[in-house]
C-alpha atoms as a PDB file:
ATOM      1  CA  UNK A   1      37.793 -35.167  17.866  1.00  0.00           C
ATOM      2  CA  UNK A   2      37.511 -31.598  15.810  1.00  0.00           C
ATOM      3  CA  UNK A   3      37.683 -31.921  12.307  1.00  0.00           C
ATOM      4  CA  UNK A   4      39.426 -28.604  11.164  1.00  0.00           C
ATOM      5  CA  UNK A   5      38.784 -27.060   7.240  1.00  0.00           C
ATOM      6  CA  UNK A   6      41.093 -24.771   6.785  1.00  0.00           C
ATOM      7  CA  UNK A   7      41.450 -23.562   9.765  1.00  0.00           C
ATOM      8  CA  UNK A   8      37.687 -23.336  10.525  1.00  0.00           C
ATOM      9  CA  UNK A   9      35.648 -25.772  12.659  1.00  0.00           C
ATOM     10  CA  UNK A  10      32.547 -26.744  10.863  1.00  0.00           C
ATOM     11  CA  UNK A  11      30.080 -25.133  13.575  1.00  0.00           C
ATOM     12  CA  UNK A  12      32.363 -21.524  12.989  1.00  0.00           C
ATOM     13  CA  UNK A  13      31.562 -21.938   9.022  1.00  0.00           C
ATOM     14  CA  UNK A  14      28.024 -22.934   9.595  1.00  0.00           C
ATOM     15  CA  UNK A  15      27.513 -20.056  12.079  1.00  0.00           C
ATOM     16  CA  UNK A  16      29.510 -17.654   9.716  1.00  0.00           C
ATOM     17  CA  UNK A  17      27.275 -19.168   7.010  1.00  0.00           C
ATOM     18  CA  UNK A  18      24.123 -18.592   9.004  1.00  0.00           C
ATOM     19  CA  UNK A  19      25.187 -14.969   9.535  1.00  0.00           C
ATOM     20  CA  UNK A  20      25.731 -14.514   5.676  1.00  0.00           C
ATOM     21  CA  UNK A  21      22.216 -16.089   4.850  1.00  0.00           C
ATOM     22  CA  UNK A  22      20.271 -14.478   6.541  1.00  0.00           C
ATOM     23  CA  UNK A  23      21.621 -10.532   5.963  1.00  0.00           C
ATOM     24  CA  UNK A  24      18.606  -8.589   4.845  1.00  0.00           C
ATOM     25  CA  UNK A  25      21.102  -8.002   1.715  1.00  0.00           C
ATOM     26  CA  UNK A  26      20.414 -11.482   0.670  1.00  0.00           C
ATOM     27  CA  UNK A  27      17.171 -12.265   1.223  1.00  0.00           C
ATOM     28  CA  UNK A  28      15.875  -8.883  -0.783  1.00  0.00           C
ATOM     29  CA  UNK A  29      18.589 -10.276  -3.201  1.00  0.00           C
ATOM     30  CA  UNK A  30      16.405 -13.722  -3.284  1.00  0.00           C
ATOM     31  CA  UNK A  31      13.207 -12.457  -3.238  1.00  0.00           C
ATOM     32  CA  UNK A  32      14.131  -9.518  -6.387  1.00  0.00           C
ATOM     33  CA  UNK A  33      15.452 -13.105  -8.204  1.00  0.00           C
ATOM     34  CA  UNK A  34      11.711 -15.047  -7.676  1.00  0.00           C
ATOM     35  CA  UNK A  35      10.309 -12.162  -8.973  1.00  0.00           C
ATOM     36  CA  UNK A  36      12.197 -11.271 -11.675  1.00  0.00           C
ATOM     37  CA  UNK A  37      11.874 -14.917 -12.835  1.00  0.00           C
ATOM     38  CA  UNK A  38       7.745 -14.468 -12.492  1.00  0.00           C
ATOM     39  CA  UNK A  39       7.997 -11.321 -14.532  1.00  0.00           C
ATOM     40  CA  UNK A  40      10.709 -12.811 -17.496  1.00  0.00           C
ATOM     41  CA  UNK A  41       7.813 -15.229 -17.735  1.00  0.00           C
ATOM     42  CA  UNK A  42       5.282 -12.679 -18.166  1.00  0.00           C
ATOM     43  CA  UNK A  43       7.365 -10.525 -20.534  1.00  0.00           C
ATOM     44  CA  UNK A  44       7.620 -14.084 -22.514  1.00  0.00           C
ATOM     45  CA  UNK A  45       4.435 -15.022 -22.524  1.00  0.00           C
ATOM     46  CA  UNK A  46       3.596 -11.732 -23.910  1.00  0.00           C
ATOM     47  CA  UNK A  47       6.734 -11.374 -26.267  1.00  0.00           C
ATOM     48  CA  UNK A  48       5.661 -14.961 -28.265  1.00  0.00           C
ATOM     49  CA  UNK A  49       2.131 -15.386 -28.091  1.00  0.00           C
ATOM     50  CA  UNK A  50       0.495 -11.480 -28.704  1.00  0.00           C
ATOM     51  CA  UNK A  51       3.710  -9.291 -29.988  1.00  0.00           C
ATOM     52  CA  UNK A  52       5.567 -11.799 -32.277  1.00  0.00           C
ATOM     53  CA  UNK A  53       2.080 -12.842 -33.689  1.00  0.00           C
ATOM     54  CA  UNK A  54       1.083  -9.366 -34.330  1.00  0.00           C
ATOM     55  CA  UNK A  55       4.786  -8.560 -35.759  1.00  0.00           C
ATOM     56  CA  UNK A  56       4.222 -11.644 -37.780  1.00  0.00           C
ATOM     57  CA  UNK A  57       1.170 -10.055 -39.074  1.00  0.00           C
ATOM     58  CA  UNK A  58       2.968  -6.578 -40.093  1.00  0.00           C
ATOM     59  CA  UNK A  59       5.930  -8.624 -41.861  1.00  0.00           C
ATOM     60  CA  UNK A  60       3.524 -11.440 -43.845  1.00  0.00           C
ATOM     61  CA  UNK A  61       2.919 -13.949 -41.519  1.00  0.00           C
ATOM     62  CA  UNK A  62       6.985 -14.279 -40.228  1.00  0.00           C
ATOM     63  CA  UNK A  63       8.112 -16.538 -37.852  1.00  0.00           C
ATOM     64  CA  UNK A  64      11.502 -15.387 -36.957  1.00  0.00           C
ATOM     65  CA  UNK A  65      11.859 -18.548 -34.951  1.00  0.00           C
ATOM     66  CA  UNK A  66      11.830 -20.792 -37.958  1.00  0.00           C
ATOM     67  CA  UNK A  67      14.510 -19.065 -39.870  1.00  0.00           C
ATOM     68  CA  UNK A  68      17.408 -20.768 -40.440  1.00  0.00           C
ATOM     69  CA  UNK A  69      20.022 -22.484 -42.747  1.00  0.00           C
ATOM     70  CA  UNK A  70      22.174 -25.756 -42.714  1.00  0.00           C
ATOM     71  CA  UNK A  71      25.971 -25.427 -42.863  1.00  0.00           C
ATOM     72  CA  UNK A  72      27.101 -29.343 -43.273  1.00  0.00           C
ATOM     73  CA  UNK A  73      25.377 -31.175 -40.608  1.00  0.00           C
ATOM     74  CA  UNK A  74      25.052 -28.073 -38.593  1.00  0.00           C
ATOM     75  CA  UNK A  75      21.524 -25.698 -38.432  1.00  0.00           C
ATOM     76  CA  UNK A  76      22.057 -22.104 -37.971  1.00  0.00           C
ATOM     77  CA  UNK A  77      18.963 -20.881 -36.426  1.00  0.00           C
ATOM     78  CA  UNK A  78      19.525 -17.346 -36.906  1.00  0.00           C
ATOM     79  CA  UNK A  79      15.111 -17.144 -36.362  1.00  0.00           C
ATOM     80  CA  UNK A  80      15.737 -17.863 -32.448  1.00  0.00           C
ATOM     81  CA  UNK A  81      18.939 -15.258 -32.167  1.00  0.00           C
ATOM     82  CA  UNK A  82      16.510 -13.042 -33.380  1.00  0.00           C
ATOM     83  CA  UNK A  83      13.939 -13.568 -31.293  1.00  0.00           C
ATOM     84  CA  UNK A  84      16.419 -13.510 -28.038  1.00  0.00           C
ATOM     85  CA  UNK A  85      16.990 -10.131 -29.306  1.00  0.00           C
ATOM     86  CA  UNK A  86      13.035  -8.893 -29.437  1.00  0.00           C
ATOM     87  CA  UNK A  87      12.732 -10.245 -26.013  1.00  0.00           C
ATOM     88  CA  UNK A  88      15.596  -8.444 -24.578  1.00  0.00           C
ATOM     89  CA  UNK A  89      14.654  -5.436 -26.069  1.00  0.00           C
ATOM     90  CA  UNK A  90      11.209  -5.666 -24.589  1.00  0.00           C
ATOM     91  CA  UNK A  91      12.271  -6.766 -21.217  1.00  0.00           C
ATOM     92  CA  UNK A  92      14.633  -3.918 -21.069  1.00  0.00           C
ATOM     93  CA  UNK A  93      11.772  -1.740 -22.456  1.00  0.00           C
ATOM     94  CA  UNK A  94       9.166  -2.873 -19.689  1.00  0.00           C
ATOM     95  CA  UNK A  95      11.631  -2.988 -16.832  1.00  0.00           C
ATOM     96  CA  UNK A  96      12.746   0.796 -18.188  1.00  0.00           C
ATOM     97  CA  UNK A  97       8.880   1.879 -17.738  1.00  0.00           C
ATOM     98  CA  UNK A  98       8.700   0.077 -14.389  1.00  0.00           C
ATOM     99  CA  UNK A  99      11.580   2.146 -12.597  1.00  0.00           C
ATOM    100  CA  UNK A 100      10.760   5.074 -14.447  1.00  0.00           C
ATOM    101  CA  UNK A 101       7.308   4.934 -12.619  1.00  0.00           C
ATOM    102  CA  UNK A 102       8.795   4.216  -9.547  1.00  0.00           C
ATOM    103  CA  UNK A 103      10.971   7.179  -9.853  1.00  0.00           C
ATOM    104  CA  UNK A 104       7.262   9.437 -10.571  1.00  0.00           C
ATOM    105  CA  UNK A 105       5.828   7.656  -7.039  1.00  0.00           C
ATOM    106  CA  UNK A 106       8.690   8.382  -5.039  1.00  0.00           C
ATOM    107  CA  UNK A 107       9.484  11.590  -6.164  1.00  0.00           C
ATOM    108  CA  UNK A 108       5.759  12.580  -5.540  1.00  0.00           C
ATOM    109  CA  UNK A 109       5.820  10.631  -2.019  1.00  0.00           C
ATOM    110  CA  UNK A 110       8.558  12.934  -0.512  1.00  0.00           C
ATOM    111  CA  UNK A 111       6.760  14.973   1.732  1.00  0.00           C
ATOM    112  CA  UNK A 112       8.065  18.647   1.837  1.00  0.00           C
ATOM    113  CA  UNK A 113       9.417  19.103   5.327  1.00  0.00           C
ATOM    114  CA  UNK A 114       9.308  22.870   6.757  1.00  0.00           C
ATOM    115  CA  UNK A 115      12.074  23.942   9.350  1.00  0.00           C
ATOM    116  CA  UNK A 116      11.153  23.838  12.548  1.00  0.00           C
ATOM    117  CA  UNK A 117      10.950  27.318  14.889  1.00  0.00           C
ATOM    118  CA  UNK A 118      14.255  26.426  16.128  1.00  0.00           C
ATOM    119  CA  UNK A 119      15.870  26.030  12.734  1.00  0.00           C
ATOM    120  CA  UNK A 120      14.752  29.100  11.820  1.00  0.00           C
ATOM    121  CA  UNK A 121      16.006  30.971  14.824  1.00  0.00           C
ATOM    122  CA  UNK A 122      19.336  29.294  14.348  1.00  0.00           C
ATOM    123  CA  UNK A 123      19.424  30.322  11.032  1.00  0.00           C
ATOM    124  CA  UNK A 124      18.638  33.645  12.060  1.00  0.00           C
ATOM    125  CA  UNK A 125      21.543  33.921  14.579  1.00  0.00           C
ATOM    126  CA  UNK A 126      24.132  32.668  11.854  1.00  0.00           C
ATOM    127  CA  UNK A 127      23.302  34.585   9.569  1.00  0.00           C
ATOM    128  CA  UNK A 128      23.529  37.635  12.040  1.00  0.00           C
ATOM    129  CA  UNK A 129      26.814  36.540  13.540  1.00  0.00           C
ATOM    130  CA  UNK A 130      28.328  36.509  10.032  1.00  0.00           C
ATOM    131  CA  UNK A 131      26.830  39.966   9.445  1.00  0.00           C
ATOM    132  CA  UNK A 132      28.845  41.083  12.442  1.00  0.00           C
END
């Protein structure tokens, strides 16, 4: 007995599944995720224990992470919005530098491609035919 979702066997949704999975869309899609995980942790890492220090330094020993203020029973930590902000700014900063360097390699990667002796003869004749 076929059990029937919706109009779709299980084996034609696991097969269409299948299909889906394993696109080369999807897996460059999973594989830009574990990365950019690996590199938010980086860009944290380097956000709270050498820039916020240093920042800390410049502003009298701050620690924007222990601002806050009590409304009621309620603590407004205002100190961790702010720091949500630095990091976003640097991450954006970084990731900025990182395509913009990408851009330089690619850009000096394109090889300069001459036409061939038979582009240039065809050029030749067009541009004599429209002469005529």
């Amino acid at each position: 007995m076929r059990v029937f979702f919706g109009g779709f066997s299980p084996f034609s949704m696991m097969k269409e599944f299948k299909e889906f999975a394993f696109k080369g869309n999807v897996i460059d899609l999973a594989v830009g995720v574990v990365i950019g995980t690996a590199f938010g942790k980086i860009i944290a890492s380097l956000v709270h224990d050498i820039l916020m220090p240093l920042l800390g330094l410049i502003l009298g020993r701050l620690d924007f992470s222990a601002l806050a203020f009590t409304v009621g029973s309620a603590s407004i930590k205002y100190g961790m919005f702010i720091q949500s902000v630095v990091d976003f700014l640097i991450v954006a900063f970084c990731v900025f530098l990182m395509i913009r360097q990408l851009q330089r390699f690619k850009k000096e990667a394109a090889p300069v491609v001459e036409d061939s002796k038979e582009v240039k003869l065809l050029s030749e004749i067009r541009d004599l035919l429209k002469g005529a």
